[in-house]
Protein backbone atom coordinates (compact mmCIF):
# COMPACT_ATOMS: atom_id res chain seq x y z
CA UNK A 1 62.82 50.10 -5.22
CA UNK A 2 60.83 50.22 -1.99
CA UNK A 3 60.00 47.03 -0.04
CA UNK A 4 56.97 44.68 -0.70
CA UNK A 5 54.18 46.17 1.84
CA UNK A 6 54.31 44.38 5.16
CA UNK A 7 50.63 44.42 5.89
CA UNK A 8 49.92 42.82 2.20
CA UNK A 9 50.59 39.37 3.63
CA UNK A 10 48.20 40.03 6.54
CA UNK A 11 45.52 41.67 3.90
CA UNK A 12 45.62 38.48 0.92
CA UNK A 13 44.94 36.37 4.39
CA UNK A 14 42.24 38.42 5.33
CA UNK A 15 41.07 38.53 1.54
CA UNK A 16 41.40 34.47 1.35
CA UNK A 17 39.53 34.01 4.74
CA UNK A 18 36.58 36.34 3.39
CA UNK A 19 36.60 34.83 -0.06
CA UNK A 20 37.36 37.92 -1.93
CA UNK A 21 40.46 35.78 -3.69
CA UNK A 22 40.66 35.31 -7.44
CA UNK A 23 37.25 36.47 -7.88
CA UNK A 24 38.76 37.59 -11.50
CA UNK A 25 38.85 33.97 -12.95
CA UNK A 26 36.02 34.09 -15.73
CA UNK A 27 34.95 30.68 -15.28
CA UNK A 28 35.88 27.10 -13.07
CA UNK A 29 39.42 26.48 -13.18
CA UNK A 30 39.95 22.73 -15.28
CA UNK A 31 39.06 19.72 -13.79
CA UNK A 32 42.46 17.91 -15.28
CA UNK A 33 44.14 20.70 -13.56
CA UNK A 34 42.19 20.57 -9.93
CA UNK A 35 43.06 16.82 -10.14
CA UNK A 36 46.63 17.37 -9.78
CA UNK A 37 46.60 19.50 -6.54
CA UNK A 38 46.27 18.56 -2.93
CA UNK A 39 43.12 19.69 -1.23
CA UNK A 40 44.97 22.20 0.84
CA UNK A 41 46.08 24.26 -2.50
CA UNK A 42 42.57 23.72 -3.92
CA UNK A 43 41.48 25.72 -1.08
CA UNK A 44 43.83 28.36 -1.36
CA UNK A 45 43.37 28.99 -5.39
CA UNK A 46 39.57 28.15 -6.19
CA UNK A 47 37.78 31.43 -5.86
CA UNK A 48 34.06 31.37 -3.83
CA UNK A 49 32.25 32.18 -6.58
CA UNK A 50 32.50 32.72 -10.54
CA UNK A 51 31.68 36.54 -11.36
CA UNK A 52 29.92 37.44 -14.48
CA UNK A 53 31.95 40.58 -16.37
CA UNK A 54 29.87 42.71 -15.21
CA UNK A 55 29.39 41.19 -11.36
CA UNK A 56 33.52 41.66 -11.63
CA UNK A 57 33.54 44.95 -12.56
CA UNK A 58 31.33 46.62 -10.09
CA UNK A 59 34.54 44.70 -7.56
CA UNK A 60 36.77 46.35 -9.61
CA UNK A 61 35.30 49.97 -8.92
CA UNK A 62 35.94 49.60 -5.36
CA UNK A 63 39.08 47.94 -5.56
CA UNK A 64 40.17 50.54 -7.81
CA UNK A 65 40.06 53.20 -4.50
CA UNK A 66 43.49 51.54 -2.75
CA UNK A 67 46.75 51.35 -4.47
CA UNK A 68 46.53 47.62 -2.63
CA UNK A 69 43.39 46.31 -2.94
CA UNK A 70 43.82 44.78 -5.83
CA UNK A 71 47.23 42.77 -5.23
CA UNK A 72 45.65 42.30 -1.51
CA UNK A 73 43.02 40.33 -3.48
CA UNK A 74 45.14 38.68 -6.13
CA UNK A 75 43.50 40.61 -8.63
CA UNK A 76 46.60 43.17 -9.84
CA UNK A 77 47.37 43.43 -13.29
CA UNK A 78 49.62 41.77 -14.88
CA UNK A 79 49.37 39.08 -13.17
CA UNK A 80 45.14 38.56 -13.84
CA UNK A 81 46.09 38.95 -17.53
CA UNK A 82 48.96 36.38 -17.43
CA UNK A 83 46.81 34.15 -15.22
CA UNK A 84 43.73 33.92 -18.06
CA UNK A 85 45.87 33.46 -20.80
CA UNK A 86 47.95 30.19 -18.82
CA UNK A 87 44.26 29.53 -18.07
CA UNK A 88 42.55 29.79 -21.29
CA UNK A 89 46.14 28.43 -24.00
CA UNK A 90 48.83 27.08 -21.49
CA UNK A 91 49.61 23.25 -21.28
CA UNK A 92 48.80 21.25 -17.79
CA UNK A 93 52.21 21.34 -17.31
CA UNK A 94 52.39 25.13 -17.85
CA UNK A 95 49.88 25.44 -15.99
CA UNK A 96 50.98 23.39 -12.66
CA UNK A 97 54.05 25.20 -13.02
CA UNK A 98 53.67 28.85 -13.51
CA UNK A 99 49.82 29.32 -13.02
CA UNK A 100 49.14 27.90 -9.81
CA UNK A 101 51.70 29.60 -7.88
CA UNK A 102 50.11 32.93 -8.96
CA UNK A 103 46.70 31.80 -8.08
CA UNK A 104 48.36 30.75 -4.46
CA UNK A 105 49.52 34.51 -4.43
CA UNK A 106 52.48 33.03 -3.87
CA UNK A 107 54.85 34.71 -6.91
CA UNK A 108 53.98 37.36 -9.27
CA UNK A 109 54.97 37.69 -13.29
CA UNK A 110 55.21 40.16 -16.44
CA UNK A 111 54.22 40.41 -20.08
CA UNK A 112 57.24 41.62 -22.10
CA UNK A 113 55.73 43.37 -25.26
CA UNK A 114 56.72 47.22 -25.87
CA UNK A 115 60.16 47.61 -27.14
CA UNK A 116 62.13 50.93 -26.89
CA UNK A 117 63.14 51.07 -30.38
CA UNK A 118 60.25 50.75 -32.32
CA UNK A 119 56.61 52.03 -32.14
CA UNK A 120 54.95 49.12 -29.96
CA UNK A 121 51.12 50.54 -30.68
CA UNK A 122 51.72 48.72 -33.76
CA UNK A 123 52.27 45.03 -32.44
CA UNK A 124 53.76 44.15 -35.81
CA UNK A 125 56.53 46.30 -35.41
CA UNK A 126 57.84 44.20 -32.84
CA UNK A 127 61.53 43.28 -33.12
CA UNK A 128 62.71 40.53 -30.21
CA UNK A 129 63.21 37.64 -32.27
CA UNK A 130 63.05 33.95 -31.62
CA UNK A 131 65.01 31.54 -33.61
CA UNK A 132 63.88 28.12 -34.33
CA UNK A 133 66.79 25.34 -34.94
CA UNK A 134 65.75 21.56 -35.64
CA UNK A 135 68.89 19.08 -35.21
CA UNK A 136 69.16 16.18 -37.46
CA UNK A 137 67.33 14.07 -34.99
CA UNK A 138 64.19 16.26 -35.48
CA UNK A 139 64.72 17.79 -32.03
CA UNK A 140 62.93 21.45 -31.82
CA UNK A 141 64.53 24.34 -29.47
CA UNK A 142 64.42 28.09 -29.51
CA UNK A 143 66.71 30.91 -28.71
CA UNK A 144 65.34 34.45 -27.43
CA UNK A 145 67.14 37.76 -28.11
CA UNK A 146 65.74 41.29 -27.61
CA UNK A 147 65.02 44.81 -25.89
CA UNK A 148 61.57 45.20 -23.99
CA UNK A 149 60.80 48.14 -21.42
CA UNK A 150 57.62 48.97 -20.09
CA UNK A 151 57.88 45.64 -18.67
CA UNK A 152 55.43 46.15 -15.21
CA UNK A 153 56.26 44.01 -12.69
CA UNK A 154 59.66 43.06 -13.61
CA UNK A 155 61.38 44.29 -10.90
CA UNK A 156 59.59 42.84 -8.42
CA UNK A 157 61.11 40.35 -6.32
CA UNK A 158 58.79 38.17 -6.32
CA UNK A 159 58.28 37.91 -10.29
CA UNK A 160 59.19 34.55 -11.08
CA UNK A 161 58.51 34.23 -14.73
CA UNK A 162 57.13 36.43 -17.90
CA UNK A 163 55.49 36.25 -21.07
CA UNK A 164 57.20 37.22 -24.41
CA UNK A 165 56.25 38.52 -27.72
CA UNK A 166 58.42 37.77 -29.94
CA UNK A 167 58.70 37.63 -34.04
CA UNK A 168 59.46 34.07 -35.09
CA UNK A 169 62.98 34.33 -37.14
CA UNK A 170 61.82 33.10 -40.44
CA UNK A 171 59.63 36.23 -40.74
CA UNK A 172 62.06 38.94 -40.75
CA UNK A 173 64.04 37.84 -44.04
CA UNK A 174 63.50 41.26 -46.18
CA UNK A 175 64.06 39.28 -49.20
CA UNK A 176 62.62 36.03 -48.75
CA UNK A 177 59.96 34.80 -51.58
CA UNK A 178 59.46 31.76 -49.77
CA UNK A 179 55.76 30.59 -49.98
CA UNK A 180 55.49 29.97 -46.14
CA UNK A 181 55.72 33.28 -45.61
CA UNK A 182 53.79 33.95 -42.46
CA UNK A 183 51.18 36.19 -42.43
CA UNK A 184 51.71 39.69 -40.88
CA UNK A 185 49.58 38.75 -37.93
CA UNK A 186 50.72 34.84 -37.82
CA UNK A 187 54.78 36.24 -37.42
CA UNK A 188 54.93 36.33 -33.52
CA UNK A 189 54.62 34.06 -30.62
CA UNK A 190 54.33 34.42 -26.92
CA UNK A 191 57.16 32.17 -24.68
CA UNK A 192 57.26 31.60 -21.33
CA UNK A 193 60.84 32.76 -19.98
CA UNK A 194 61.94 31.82 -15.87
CA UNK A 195 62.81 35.41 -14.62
CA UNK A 196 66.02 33.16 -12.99
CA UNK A 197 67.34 32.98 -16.36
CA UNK A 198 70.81 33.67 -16.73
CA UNK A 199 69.79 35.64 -19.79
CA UNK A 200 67.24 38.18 -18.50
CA UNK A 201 69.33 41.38 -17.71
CA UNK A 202 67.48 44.04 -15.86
CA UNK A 203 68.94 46.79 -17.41
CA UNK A 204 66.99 49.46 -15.00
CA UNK A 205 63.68 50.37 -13.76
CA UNK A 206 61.49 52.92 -15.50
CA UNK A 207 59.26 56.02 -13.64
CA UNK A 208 55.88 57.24 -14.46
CA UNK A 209 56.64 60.85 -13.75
CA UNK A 210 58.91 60.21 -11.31
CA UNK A 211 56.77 57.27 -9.73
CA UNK A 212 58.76 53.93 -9.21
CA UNK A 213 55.71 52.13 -8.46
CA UNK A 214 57.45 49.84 -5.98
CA UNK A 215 57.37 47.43 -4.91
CA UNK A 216 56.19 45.55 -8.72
CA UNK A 217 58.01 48.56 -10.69
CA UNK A 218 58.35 48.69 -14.83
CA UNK A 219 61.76 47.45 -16.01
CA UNK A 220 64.10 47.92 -19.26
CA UNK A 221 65.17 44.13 -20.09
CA UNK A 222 67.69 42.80 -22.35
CA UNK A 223 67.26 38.66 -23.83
CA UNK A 224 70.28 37.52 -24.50
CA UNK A 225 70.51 34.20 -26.45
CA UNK A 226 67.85 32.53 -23.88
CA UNK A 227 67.75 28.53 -24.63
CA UNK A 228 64.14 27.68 -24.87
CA UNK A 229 62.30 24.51 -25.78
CA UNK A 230 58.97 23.67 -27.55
CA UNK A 231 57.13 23.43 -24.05
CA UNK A 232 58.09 27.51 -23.54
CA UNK A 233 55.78 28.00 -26.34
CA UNK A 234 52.39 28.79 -25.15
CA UNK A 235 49.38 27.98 -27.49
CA UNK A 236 51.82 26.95 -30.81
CA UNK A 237 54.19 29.13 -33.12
CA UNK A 238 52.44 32.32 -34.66
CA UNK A 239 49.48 32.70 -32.14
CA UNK A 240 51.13 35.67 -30.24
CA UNK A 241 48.25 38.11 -31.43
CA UNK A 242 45.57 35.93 -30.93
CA UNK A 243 47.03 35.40 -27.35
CA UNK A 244 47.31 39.16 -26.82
CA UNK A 245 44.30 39.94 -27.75
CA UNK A 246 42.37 37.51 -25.57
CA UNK A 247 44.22 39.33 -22.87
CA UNK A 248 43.42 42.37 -23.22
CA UNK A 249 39.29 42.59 -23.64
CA UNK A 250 38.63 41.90 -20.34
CA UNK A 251 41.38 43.39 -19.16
CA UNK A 252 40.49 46.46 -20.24
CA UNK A 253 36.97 46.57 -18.15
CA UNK A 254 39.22 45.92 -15.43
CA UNK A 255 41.30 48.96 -16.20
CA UNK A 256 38.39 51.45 -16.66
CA UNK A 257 36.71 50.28 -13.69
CA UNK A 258 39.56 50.98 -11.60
CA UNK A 259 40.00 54.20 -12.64
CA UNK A 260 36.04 54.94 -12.31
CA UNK A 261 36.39 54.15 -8.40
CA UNK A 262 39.43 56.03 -8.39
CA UNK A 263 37.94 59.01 -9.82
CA UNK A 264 34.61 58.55 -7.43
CA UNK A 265 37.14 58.64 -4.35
CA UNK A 266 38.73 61.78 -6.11
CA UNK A 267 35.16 63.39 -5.82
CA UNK A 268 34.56 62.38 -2.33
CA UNK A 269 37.22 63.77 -1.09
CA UNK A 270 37.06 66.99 -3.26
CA UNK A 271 33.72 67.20 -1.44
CA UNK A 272 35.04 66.86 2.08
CA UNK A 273 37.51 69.88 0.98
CA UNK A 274 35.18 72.00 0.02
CA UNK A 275 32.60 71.80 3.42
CA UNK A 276 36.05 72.55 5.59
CA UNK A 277 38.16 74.91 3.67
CA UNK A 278 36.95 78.56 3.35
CA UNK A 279 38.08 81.76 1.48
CA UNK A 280 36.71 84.60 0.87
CA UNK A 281 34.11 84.73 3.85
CA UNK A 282 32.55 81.42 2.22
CA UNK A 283 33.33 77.56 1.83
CA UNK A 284 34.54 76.20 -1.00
CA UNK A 285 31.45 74.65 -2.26
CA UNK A 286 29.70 77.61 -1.74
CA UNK A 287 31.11 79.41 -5.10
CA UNK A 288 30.06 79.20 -8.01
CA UNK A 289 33.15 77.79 -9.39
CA UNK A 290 33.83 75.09 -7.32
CA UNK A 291 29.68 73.88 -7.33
CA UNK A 292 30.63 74.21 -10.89
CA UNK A 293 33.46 71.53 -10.59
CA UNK A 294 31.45 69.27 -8.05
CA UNK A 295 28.70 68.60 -10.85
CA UNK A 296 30.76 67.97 -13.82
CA UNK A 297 32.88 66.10 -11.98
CA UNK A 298 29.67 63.85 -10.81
CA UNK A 299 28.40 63.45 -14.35
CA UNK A 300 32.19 62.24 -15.22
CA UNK A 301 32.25 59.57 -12.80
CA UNK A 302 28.84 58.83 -13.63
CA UNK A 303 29.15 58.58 -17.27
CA UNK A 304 32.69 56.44 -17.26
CA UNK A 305 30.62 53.64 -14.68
CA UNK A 306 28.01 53.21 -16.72
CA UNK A 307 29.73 52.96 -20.07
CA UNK A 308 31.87 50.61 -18.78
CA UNK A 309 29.12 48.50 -16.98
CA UNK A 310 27.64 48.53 -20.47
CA UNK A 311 30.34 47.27 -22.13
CA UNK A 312 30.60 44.65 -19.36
CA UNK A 313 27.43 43.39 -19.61
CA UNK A 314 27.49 43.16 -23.89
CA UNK A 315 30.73 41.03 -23.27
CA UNK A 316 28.76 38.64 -20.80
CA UNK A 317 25.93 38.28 -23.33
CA UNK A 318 27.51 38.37 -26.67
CA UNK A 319 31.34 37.74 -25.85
CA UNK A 320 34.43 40.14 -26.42
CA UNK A 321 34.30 39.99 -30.42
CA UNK A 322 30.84 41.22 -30.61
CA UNK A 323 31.86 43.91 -27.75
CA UNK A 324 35.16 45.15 -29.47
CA UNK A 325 33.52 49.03 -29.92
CA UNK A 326 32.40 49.56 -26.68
CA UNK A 327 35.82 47.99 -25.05
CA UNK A 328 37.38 50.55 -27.55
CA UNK A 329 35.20 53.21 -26.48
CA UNK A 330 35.40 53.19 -22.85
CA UNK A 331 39.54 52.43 -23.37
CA UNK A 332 39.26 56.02 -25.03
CA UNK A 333 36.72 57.68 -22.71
CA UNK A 334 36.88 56.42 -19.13
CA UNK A 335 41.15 57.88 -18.72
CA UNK A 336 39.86 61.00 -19.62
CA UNK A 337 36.66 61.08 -17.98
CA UNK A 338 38.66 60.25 -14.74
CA UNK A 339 41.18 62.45 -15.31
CA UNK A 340 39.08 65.40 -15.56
CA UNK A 341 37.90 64.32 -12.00
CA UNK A 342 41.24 64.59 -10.59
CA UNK A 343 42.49 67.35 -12.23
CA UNK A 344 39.31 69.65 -10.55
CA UNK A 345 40.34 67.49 -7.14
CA UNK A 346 44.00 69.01 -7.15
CA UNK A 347 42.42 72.64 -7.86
CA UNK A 348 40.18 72.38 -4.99
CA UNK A 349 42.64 71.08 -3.07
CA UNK A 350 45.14 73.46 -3.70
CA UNK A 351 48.96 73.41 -2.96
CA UNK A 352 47.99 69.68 -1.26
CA UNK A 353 46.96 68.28 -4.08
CA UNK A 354 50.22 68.31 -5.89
CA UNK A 355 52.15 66.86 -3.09
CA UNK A 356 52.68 63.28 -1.57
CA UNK A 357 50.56 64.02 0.93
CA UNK A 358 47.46 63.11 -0.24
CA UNK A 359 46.57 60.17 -3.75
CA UNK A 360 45.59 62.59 -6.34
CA UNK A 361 49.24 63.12 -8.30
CA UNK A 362 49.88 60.00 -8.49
CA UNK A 363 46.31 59.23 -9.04
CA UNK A 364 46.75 61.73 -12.27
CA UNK A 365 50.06 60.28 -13.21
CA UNK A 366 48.52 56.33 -13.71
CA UNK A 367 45.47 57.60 -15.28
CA UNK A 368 47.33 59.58 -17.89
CA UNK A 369 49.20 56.86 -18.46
CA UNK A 370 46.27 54.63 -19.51
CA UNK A 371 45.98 56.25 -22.08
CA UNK A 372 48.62 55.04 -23.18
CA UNK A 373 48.97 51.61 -21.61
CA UNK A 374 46.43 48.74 -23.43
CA UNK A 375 47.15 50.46 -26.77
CA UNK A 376 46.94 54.41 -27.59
CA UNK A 377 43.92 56.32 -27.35
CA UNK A 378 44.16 57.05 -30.91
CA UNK A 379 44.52 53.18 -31.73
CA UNK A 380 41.27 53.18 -30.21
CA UNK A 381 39.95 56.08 -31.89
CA UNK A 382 40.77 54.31 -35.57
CA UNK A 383 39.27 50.98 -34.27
CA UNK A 384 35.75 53.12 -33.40
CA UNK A 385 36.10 54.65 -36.81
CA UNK A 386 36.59 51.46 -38.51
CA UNK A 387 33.20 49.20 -36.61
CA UNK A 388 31.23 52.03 -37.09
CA UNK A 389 31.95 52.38 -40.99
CA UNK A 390 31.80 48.80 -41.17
CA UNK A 391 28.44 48.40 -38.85
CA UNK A 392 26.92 50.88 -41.71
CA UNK A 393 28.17 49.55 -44.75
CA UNK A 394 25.99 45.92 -43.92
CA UNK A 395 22.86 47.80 -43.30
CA UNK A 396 21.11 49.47 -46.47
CA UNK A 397 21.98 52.45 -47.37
CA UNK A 398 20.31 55.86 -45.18
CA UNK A 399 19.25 58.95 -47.27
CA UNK A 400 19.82 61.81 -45.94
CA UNK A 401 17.03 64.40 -45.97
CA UNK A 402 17.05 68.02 -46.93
C-alpha cells in the first residue's frame, strides 16, 4: 500500500481554517458530549454550520471531483457513516473514545459487514458470530469470531477501530425451539473492536480492478476469539439492522452525489478533448458522433443531480423512512447514469483514457463498483418494486380504460 498523501495534512488545515470541516454532521453534536472537551478540541470538531441534506449534497457534488477532497474535509466514507451512527446510538463513553478522534481527523475506522463466504446482499446471511457468556456473578462478556472482506479502510494505518456485524450465538442453533428465538432481523449486533487487537488478522488487501486504493485500502480480516465486554456493544444486543440501516440513507445521497460531480468533471474534460483533438480534417466535437455523446452525456449528469437533489430534499422534509424509494432509486440510477458519462469520456479520449494518465479508469472502476457497494442494484430494484406495489395497494383501486 502507498503512503498517506503528504499534502492531506496541509489540505484538512486549510479545510479547518476555512470551515469546510465536518460539514456532514446532520445536526449539533450533544451538549453532554461538548461538555467533556477542552475548548481547543471543540474548535477543531464542531463544524461552522449544520447543512440540511440537501445543502450537503450540492458539497458533495464538488467534492466528489478529487479523489481527496473528501478525506481533505473529513467527509470520506466510512468514516462519515461510522461517525453518525457513534453520533446518533454510541454511549458518552463511546463516544469520547472513538468518535471524537475521527471528528479531530485525527484516526480513521471501518465497518466490517460483507463476508466472503456467504451472499452479504442478504444481511441475514451473515455468519461472524458473537458469543455471549454470563459467569455466576452475573458478569456479561462477549467473544468475536469470523471472516469479513470488503472491509474499506482497514488497511489504513491510521484506522484505529471498526464496527462489526455480527449474529448473536443463540440464533444460529438449527434446532433450537426455544421461545426466545430472535427474530430474523433482531439476530445481529454491531461491536466496536480496537483495530490493536491481538485478534484482528489482516489477512490481505483486496483490488478494485487492480486498484489498491491506498492509502485507506479494502482488507480480508479474520476475528479470532476477540474478548469483548457489554460497553463494545453499540445501541444493545439485536439492533445491528436497525444500526445499519440508519447508516446507510444518508449515506447513500452522499454516494450518488459524488459520483454526479465525478461524472460532470468526466464531461468537462471530454469537452476540452474534443475543441483540441482533430481527425479527419475536423475536431472532435464537430462530428456527429461525438456531438452525439456530448448531449447524452449532459442529460446524464443532469438527470442523476437532480434525482438525487430530490431525494435529498424529501429526506429533509419527511425523513429517510418516508424517502426509502427515491434513496433506492437514485442507488440504482445515478452508478449508471455516471457511468455512461465516463464510458463516452474514455472513447473520446481515446488510447488516454484507459491509462493512468488521466481519472477516468479508475473513475469507471469505483463507479461500477457502486453498484455494488450500499447493497446490489437489484436489491434496489426489488425494494422499488415492493413501495410501489405497496404505495398502490392503500389507494383505491384504478380501472383501466379500453
Amino acid at each position: 500500500m502507498d503512503a498517506i498523501p503528504p499534502c492531506l495534512d496541509s489540505l484538512k488545515r486549510q479545510a479547518q481554517s476555512l470551515g469546510l470541516w465536518n460539514l456532514f454532521l446532520p445536526h449539533a453534536l450533544p451538549s453532554q458530549l461538548i461538555q467533556q472537551l477542552p475548548l481547543d478540541v471543540q474548535s477543531q470538531i464542531v463544524p461552522s454550520q449544520y447543512l440540511s441534506v440537501r445543502e450537503y449534497a450540492v458539497i458533495c457534488e464538488v467534492m466528489g471531483q478529487s479523489f481527496l477532497a473528501p478525506e481533505a474535509c473529513n467527509c470520506s466514507a466510512p468514516d462519515t457513516g461510522n461517525m453518525e451512527v457513534l453520533l446518533q446510538h454510541g454511549t458518552l463513553e463511546q463516544q469520547l473514545q472513538y468518535l471524537v478522534p475521527l471528528l479531530q481527523g485525527r484516526t480513521r475506522s471501518a465497518f466490517l459487514m460483507t463476508e466472503p463466504k456467504v451472499a452479504s446482499s442478504d444481511a441475514t446471511n451473515i455468519q461472524t458470530i458473537l458469543k455471549k457468556s454470563v459467569n455466576k456473578q452475573g458478569h456479561v462478556a462477549y467473544c468475536l469470531n469470523g471472516q469479513k472482506w470488503w472491509s474499506t479502510g482497514a488497511m489504513d494505518p491510521r484506522c484505529n477501530f471498526a464496527l462489526v456485524l455480527a449474529k448473536m450465538e443463540d440464533t444460529i442453533q438449527s434446532n433450537s425451539t426455544s421461545s426466545t428465538m430472535r427474530k430474523p432481523h433482531a439476530q445481529h449486533s454491531v461491536v466496536i473492536i480496537p483495530m490493536s487487537n491481538s485478534g484482528v488478522q489482516l489477512v490481505r488487501p483486496l483490488t478494485v480492478f487492480g486498484y489498491d486504493d491506498a492509502p485507506h485500502g479494502h482488507a480480508e480480516v479474520r476475528l479470532n476469539n476477540i474478548q469483548l465486554t457489554q460497553s463494545s456493544i453499540v445501541l444493545g444486543e439485536g439492533r445491528g439492522f436497525e444500526i445499519a440501516q440508519s447508516r446507510l440513507g444518508p449515506g447513500r445521497v452522499h454516494h450518488c452525489m459524488r459520483a454526479v460531480g465525478q461524472a460532470q468533471r468526466c464531461l468537462d474534460q471530454m469537452i476540452a478533448r474534443s475543441m483540441e483533438r482533430q481527425t479527419f480534417g475536423k475536431y472532435l466535437y464537430e462530428h456527429g458522433m461525438c456531438q452525439d455523446m456530448l448531449a447524452q452525456s449532459a442529460i446524464n449528469v443532469q438527470t442523476a443531480r437532480l434525482l438525487t437533489l430530490q431525494c435529498a430534499a424529501t429526506i429533509d422534509a419527511m425523513g429517510p423512512k418516508h424517502a426509502r424509494d427515491q434513496i433506492a432509486i437514485i442507488k440504482i440510477a445515478v452508478p449508471r447514469l455516471a457511468l455512461s458519462v465516463v464510458d463516452c469520456a474514455i472513447q473520446i479520449h481515446g488510447g488516454a483514457g484507459v491509462c493512468q494518465d488521466f481519472f477516468l479508469a479508475r473513475t469507471m472502476a469505483g463507479l461500477r463498483t457502486l453498484r455494488i457497494a450500499d447493497g446490489p442494484d437489484e436489491v434496489h430494484i426489488q425494494t422499488v418494486s415492493k413501495l410501489l406495489v405497496r404505495k398502490a395497494k392503500s389507494h383505491a383501486p384504478i380501472q383501466s380504460r379500453m
